[in-house]
C-alpha atoms as a PDB file:
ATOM      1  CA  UNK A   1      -2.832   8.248  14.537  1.00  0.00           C
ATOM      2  CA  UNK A   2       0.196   8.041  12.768  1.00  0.00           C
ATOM      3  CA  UNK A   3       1.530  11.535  11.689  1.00  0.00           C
ATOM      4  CA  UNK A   4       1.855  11.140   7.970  1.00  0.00           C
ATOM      5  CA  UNK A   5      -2.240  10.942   7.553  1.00  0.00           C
ATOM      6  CA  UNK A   6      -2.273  13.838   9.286  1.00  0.00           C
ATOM      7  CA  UNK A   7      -0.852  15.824   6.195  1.00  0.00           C
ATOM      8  CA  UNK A   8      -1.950  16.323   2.798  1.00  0.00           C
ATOM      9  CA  UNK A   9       1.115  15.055   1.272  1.00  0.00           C
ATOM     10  CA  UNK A  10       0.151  11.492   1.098  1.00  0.00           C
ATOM     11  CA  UNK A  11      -3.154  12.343   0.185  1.00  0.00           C
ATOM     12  CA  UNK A  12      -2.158  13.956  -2.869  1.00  0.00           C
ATOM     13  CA  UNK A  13       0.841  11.898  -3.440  1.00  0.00           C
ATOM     14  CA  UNK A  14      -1.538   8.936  -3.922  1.00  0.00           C
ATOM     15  CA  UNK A  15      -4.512  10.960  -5.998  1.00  0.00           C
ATOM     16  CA  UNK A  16      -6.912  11.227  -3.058  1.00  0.00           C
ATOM     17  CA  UNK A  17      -8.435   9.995   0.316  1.00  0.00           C
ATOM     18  CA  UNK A  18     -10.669   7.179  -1.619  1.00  0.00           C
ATOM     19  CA  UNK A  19      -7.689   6.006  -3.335  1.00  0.00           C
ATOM     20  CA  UNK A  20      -5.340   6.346  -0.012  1.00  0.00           C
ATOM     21  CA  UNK A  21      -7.721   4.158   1.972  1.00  0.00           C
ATOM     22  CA  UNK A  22      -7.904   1.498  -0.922  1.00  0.00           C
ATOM     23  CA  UNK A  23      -4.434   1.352  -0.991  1.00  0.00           C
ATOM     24  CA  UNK A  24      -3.662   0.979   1.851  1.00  0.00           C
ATOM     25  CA  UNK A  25      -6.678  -1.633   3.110  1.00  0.00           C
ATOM     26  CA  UNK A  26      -5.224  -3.790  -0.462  1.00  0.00           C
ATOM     27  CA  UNK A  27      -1.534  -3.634   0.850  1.00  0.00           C
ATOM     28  CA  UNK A  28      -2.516  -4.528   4.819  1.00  0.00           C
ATOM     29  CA  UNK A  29      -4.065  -7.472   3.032  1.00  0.00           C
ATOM     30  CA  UNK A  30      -1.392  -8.466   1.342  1.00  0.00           C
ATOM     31  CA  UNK A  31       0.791  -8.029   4.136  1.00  0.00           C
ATOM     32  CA  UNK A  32      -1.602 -10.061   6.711  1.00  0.00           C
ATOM     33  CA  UNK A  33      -1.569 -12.844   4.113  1.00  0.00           C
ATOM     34  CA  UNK A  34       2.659 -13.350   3.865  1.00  0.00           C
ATOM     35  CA  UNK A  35       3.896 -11.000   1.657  1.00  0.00           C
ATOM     36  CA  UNK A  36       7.406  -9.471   2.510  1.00  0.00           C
ATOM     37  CA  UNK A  37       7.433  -5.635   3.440  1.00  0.00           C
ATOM     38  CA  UNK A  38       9.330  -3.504   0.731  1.00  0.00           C
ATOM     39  CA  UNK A  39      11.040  -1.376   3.808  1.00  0.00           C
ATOM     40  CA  UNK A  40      12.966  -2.145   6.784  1.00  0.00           C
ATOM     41  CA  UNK A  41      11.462  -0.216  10.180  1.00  0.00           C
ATOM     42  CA  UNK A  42      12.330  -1.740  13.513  1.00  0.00           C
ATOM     43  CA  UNK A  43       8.228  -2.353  14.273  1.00  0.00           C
ATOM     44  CA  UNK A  44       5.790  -4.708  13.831  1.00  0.00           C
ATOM     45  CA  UNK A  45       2.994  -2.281  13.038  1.00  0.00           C
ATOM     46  CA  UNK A  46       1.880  -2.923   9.112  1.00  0.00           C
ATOM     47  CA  UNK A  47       0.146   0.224   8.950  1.00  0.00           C
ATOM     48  CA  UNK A  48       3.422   1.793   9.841  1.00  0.00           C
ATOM     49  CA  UNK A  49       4.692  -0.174   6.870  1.00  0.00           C
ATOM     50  CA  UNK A  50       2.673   0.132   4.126  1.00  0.00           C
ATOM     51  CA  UNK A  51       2.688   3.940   5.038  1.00  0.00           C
ATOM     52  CA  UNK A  52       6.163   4.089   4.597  1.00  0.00           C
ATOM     53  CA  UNK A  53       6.536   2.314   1.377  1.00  0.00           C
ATOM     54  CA  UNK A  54       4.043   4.992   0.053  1.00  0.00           C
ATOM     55  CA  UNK A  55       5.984   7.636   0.869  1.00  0.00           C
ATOM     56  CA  UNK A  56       8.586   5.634  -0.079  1.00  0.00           C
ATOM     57  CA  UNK A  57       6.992   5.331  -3.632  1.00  0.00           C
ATOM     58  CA  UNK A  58       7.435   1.357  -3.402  1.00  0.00           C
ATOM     59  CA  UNK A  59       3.430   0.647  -3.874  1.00  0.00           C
ATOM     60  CA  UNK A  60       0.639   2.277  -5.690  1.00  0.00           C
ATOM     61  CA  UNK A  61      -2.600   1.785  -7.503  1.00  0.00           C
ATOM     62  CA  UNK A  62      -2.727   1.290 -11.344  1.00  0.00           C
ATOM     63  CA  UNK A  63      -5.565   2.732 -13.614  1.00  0.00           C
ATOM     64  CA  UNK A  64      -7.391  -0.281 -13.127  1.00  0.00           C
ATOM     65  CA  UNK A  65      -7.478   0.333  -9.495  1.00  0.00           C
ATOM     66  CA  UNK A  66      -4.589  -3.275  -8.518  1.00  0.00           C
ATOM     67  CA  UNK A  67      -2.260  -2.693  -5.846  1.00  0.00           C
ATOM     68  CA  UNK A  68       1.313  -2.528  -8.063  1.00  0.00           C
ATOM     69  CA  UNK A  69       5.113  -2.370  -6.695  1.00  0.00           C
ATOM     70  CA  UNK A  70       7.763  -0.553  -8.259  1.00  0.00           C
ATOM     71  CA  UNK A  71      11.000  -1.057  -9.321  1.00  0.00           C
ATOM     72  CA  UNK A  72      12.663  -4.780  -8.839  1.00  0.00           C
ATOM     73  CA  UNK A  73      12.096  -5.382  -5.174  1.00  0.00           C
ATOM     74  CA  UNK A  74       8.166  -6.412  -5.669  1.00  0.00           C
ATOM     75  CA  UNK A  75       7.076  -9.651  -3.243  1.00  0.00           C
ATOM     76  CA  UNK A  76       5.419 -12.397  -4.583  1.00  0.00           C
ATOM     77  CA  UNK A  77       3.511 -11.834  -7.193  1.00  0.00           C
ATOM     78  CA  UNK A  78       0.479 -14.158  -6.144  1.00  0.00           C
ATOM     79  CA  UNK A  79       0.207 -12.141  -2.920  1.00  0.00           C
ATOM     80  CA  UNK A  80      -0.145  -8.585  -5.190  1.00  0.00           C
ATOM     81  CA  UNK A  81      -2.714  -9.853  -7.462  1.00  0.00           C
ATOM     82  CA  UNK A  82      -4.942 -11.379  -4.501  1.00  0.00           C
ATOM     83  CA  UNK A  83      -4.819  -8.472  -2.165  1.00  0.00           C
ATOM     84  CA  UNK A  84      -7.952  -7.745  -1.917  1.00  0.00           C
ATOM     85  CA  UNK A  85     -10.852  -6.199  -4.231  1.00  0.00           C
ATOM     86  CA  UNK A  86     -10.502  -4.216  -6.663  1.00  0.00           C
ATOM     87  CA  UNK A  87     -12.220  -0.329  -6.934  1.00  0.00           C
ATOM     88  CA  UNK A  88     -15.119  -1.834  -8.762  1.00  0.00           C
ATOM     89  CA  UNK A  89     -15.841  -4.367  -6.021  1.00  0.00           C
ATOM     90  CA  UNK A  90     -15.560  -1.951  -3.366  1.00  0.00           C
END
């Protein structure tokens, strides 16, 4: 298990375990389906990724529950919008 679940931090940096999961399930998907990573780690393990680009405060979820990027450095924008369902399909 990677270390940074282990603390609350991300939890509450995100709003919550729902919301961490969903985030993070949303941004694996759009990963898997060839969007670029918004950090550079020397591994090939996503999860390791998308963790660090929310601690990194690169991705998060808007009030309607849509994976979003910040600041200029977002990936394609057709990979963010279909990356997966959104709270009210889940």
């Amino acid at each position: 298990m990677l270390d940074e679940l282990k603390e609350e931090e991300i939890v509450n940096k995100v709003g919550g375990r729902f919301k961490l999961s969903t985030l993070i399930q949303k941004r694996l998907v759009a990963l898997n389906r060839g969007a670029r990573p918004l950090v550079e780690l020397p591994t090939k393990n996503m999860m390791e990724v998308v963790i660090r680009e929310i601690m990194e405060d690169k991705i998060y979820l808007d009030t309607s529950g849509n994976l979003a990027v910040s600041g200029d450095d977002s990936p394609d924008v057709g990979a963010i919008n279909d990356a997966g369902p959104t709270l009210d399909d889940l």
